[in-house]
Protein backbone atom coordinates (compact mmCIF):
# COMPACT_ATOMS: atom_id res chain seq x y z
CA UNK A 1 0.00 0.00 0.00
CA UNK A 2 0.80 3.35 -0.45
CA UNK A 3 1.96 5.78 2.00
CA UNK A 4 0.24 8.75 0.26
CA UNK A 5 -2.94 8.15 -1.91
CA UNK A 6 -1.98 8.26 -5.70
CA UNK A 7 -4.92 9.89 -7.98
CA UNK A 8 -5.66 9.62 -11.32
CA UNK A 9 -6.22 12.72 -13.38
CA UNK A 10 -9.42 11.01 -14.80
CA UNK A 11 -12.74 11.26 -13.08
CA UNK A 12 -16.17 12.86 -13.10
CA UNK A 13 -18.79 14.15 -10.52
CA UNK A 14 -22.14 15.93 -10.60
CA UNK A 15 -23.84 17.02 -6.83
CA UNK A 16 -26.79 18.99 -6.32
CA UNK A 17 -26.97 21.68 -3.60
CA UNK A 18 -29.40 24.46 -2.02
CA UNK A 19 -28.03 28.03 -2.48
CA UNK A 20 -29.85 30.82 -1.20
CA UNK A 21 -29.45 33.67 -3.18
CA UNK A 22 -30.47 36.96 -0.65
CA UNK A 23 -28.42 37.62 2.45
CA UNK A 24 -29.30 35.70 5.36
CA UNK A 25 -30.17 38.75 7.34
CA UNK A 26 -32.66 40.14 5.19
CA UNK A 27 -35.90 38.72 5.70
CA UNK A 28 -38.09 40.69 3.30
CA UNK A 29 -36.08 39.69 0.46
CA UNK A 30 -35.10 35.74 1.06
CA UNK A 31 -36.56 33.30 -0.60
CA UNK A 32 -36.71 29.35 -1.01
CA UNK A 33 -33.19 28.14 -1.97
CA UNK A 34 -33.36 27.44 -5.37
CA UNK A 35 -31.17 23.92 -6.34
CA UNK A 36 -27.92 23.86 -8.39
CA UNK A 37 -26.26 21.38 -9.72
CA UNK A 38 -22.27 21.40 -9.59
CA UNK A 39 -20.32 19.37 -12.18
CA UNK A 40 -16.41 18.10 -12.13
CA UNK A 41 -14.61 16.90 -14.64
CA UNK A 42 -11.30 16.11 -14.91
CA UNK A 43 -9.06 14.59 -18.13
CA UNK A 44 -5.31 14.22 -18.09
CA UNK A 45 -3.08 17.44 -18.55
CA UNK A 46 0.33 18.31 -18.05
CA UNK A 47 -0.01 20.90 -15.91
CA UNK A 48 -3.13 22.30 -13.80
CA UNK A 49 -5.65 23.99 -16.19
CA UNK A 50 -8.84 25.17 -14.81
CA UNK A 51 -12.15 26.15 -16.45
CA UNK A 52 -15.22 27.72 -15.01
CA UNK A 53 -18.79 27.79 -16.10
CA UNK A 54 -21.11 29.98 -14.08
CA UNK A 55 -24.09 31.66 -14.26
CA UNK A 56 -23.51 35.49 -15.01
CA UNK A 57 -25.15 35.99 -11.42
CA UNK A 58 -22.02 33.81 -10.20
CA UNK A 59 -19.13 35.71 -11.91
CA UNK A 60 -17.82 37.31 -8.74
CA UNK A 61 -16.78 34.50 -7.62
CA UNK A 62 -14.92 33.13 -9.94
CA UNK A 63 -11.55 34.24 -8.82
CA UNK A 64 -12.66 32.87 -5.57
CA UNK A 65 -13.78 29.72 -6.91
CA UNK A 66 -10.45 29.11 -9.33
CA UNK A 67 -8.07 29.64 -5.63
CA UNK A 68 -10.58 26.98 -4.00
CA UNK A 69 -9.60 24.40 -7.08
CA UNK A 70 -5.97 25.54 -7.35
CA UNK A 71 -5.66 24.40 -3.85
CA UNK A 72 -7.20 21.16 -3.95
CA UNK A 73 -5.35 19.80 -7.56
CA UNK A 74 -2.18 19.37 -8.50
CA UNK A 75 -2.70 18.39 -11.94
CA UNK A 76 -5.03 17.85 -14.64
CA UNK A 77 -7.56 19.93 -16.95
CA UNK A 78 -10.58 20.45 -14.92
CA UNK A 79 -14.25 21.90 -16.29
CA UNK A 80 -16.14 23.32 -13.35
CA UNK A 81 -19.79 23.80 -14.20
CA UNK A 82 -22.52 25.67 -12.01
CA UNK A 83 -25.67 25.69 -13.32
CA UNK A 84 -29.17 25.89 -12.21
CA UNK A 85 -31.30 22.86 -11.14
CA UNK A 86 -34.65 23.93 -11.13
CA UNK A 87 -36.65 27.11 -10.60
CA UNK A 88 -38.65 27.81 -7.28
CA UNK A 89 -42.34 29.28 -7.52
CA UNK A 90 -41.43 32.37 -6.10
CA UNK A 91 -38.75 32.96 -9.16
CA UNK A 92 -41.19 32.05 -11.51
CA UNK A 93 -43.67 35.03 -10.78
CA UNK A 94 -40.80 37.42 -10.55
CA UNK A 95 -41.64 40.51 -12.71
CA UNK A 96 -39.37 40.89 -15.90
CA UNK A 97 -39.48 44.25 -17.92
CA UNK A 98 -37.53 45.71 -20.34
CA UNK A 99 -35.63 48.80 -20.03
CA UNK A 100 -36.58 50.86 -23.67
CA UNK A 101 -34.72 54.04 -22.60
CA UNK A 102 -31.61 51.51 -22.33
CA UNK A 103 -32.37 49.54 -25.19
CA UNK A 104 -32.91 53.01 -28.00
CA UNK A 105 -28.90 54.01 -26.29
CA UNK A 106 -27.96 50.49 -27.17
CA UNK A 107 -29.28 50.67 -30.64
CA UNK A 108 -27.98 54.02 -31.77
CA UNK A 109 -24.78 53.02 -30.98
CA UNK A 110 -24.70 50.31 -32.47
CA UNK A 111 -25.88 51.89 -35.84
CA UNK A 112 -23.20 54.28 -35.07
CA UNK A 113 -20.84 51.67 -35.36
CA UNK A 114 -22.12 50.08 -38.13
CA UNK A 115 -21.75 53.36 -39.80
CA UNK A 116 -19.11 54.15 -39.07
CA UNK A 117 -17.24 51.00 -39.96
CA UNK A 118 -19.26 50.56 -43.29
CA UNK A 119 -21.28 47.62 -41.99
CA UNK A 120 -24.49 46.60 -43.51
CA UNK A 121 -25.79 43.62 -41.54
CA UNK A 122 -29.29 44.19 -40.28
CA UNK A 123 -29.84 44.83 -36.63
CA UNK A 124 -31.75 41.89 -34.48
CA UNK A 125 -34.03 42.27 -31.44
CA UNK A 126 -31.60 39.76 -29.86
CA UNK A 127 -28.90 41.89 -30.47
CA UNK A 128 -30.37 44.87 -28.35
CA UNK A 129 -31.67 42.62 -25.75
CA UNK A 130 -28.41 40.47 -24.63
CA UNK A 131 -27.07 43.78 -23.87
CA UNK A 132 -26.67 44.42 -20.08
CA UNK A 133 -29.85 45.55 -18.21
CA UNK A 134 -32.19 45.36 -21.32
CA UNK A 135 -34.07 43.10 -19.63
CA UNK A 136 -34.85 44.06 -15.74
CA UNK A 137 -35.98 41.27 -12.56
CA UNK A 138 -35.90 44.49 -10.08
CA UNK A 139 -36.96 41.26 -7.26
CA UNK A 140 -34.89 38.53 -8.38
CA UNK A 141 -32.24 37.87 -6.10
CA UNK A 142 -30.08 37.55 -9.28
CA UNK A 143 -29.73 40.85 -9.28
CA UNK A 144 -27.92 41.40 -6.07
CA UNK A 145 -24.76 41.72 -5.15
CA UNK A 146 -23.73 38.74 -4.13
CA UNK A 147 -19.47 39.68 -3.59
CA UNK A 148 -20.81 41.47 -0.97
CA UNK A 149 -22.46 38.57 1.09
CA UNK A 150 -20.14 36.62 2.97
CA UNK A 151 -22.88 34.29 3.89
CA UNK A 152 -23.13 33.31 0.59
CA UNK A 153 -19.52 32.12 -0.13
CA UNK A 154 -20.10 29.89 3.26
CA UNK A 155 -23.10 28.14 1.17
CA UNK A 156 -21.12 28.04 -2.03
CA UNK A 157 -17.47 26.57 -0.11
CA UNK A 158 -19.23 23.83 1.73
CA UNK A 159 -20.77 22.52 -1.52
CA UNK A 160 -17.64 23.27 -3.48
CA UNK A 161 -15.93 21.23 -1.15
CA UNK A 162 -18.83 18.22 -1.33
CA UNK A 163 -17.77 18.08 -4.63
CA UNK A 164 -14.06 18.15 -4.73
CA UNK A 165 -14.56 15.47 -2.36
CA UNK A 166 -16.79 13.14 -4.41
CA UNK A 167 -14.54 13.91 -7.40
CA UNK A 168 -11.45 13.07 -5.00
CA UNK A 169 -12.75 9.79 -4.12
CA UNK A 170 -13.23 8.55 -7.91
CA UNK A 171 -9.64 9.90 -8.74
CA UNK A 172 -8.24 7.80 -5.77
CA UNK A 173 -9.91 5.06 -7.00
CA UNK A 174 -8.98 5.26 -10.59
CA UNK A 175 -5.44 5.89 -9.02
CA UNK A 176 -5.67 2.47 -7.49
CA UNK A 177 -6.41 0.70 -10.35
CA UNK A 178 -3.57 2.24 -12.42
CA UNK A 179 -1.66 1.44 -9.61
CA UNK A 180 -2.23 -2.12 -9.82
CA UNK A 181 -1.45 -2.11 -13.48
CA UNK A 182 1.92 -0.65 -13.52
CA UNK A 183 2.67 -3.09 -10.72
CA UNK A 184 1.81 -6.12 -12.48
CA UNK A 185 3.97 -4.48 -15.83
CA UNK A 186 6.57 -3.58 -13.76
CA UNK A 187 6.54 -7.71 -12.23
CA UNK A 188 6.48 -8.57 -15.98
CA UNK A 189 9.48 -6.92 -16.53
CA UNK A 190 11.39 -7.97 -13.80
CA UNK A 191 10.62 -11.63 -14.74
CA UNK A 192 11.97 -11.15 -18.27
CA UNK A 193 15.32 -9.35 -16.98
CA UNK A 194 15.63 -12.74 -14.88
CA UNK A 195 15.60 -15.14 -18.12
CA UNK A 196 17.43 -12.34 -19.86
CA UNK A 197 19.99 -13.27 -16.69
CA UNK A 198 20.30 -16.54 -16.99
CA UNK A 199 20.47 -16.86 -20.91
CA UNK A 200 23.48 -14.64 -20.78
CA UNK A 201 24.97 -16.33 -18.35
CA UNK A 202 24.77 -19.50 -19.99
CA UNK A 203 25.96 -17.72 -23.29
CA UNK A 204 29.01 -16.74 -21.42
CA UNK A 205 30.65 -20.03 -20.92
CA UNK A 206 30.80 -20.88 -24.76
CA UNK A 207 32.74 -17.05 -25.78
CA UNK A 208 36.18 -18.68 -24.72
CA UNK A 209 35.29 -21.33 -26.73
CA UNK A 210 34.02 -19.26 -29.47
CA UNK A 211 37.17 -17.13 -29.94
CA UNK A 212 39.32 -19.79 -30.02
CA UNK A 213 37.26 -21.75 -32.17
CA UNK A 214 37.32 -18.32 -34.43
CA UNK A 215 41.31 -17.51 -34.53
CA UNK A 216 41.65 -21.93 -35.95
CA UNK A 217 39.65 -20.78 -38.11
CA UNK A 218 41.65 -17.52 -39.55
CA UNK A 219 44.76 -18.94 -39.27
CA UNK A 220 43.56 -21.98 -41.21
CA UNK A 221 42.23 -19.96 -43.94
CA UNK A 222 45.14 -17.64 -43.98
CA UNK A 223 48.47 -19.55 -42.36
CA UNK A 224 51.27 -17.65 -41.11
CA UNK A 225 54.77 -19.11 -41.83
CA UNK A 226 57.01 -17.77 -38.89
CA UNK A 227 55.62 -18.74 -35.50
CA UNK A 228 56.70 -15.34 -33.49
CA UNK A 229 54.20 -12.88 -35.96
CA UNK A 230 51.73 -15.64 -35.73
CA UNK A 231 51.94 -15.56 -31.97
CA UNK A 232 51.63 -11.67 -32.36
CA UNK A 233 48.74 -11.90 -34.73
CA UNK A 234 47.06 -14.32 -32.42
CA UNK A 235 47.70 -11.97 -29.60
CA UNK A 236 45.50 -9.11 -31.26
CA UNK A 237 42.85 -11.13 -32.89
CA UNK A 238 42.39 -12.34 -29.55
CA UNK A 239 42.15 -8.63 -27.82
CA UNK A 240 40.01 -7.45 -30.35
CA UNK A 241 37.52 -10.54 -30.13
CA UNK A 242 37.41 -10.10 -26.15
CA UNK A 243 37.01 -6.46 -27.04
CA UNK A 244 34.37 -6.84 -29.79
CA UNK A 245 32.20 -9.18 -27.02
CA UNK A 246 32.70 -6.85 -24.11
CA UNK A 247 30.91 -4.29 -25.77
CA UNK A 248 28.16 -6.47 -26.89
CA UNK A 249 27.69 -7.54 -23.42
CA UNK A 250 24.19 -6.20 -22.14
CA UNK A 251 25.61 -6.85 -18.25
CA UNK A 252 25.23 -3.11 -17.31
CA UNK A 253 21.76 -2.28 -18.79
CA UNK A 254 20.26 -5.53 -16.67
CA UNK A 255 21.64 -3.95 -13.95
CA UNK A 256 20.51 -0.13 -14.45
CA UNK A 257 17.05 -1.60 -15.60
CA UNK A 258 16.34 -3.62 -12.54
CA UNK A 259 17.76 -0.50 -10.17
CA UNK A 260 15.32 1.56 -12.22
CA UNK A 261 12.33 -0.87 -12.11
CA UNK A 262 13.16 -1.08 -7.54
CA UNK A 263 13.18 2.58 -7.69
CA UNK A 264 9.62 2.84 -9.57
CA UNK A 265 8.58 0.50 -7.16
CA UNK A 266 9.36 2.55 -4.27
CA UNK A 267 7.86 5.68 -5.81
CA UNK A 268 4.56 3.76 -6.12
CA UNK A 269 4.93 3.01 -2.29
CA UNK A 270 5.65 6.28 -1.28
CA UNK A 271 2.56 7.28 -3.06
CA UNK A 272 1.70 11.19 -3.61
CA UNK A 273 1.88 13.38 -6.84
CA UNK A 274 4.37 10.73 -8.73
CA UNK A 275 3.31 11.03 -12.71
CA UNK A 276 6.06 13.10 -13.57
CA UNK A 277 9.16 11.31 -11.77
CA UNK A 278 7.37 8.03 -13.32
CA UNK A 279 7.38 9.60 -16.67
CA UNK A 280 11.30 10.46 -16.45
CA UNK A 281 11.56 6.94 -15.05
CA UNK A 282 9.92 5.43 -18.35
CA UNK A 283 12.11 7.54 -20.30
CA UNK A 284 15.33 6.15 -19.10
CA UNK A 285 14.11 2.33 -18.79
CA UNK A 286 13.05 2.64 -22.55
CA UNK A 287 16.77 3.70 -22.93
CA UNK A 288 17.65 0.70 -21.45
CA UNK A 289 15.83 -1.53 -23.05
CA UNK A 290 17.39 0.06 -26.37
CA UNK A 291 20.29 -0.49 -25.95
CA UNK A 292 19.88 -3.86 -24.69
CA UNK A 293 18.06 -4.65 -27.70
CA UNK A 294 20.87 -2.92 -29.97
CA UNK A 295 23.78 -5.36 -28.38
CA UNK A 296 21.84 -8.59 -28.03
CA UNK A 297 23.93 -11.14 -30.12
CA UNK A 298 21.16 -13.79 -28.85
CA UNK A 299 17.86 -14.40 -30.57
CA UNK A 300 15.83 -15.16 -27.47
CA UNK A 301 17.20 -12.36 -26.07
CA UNK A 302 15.82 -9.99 -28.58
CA UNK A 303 12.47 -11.58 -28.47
CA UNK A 304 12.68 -11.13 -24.54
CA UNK A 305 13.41 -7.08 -25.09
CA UNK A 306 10.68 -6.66 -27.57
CA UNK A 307 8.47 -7.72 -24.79
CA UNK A 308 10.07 -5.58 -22.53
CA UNK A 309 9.37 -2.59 -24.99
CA UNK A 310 5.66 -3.68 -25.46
CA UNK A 311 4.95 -3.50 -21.75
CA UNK A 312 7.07 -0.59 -20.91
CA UNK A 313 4.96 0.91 -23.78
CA UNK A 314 1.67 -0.22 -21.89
CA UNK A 315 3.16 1.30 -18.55
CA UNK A 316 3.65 4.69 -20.17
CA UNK A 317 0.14 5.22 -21.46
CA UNK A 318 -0.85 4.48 -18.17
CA UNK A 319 1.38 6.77 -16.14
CA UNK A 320 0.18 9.46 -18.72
CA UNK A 321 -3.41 9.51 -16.49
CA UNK A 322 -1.43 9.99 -13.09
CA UNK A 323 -1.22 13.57 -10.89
């Protein structure tokens, strides 16, 4: 288990919650809280990247509301959505009225600027009436101002945190199952690097054997008369063999791919914000498994490292979804 829970940057939840509108300590104007619904979702990101829907009512919040997320993530791209459940009966016989006087500024200005600019689209009634305060709700609450009712951002915080929380909960447990993924890959691998071991290790007792069964062979083909520059010749063939098999010796990347697969390990065990450190981790045990690849002069050796790149593959996409 984990020391500190690991989250995935995947996960999605919706909660519904009461709001009242009108400060608390003004009776004449409250009303029955009318129900919102708060959405979550979060996808995979590099960094921490926040957007807000909210209800025009809502907007002076929003700084507010991005500090409360920016505290409680780490990572991810996360869509915060406010929007309104359903509509009390008191809300739905609220007076709505437009303002003309408003709506005749709004519209010779904006055939000012069409003049002005030389354009010639013809002016819509929707046009004048999205403008700010064309349309008036003198007694709807959504007209107050709410940045000044500290009462308010007590309602809005506890159900902000309600649904960090329930979006916390699936990330953990998405978390846990990647977790239990990259374990098993990570087991794969360390299984393979074990018959990688031992097929090496047999293949080392027959390069003696090999070399000398290699300079016969040269001198037979090309026979040197005087025995002192045949002993000389010998001499370097036989460094230059030794050398040639040293460097196609794949002793060191078993070694720095097994350190590297104990120290992934432990960074799943310690737990916490980890998908970055894995994802450097990945990059060097790919270059591992390269190079062990590159120097392999066995068959089933090669077969063994493309599996090792297929699964290290598999463990990549996966660390992709972690914070």
């Amino acid at each position: 288990m984990s020391s500190r829970p690991i989250y995935s940057m995947t996960g999605y939840c919706s909660v519904n919650c009461g709001l009242e509108l009108a400060p608390s300590n003004s009776p004449e104007t409250t009303i029955e809280k009318p129900t919102y619904r708060i959405e979550l979702k979060s996808v995979n990101h590099r960094f921490l990247d926040l957007k807000l829907r909210l209800p025009k009512s809502f907007l002076p919040f929003e700084i507010p509301i991005r500090q409360f997320l920016q505290k409680q993530f780490h990572r991810g791209s996360i869509e915060f959505r406010l929007e309104k459940e359903n509509i009390p009966d008191e809300l739905k016989s609220i007076e709505v009225k437009p303002n003309l006087s408003l709506a005749a500024s709004y519209y010779e200005a904006l055939l000012s600027i069409q003049k002005t600019l030389g354009f010639n689209e013809q002016l819509k009634t929707t046009d004048i009436a999205s403008m700010p305060g064309v349309i008036e709700s003198p007694n709807s609450p959504q007209s107050q101002e709410l940045h000044d009712s500290p009462e308010f951002w007590t309602q809005l915080e506890k159900a902000l945190t309600l649904a960090v929380n329930e979006l916390s909960k699936m990330r953990r447990h998405e978390g846990s199952a990647i977790v239990s993924h990259l374990t098993e890959g990570l087991d794969f691998m360390s299984d393979r690097l074990r018959t990688i071991r031992d097929t090496r290790e047999k293949d080392q007792g027959k390069y003696p054997k090999l070399i000398k069964e290699r300079i016969e062979t040269l001198f037979s083909n090309y026979p040197v008369a005087e025995q002192s520059l045949s002993n000389v010749i010998e001499s370097r063939v036989s460094q230059e063999l030794a050398l040639l098999l040293d460097r196609s010796d794949i002793q060191e990347e078993l070694n720095r791919l097994e350190k590297h697969i104990d120290h992934f390990k432990q960074t799943l065990t310690d737990g916490g914000a980890l998908g970055k450190k894995c994802d450097f981790l990945c990059q060097e045990m790919n270059r591992e498994v390269n190079t062990l690849a590159n120097k392999a002069q066995n068959f089933g050796i090669s077969e063994q490292a493309i599996e090792l790149k297929v699964v290290l593959e598999q463990i990549r996409e996966q660390i992709m979804n972690l914070e």
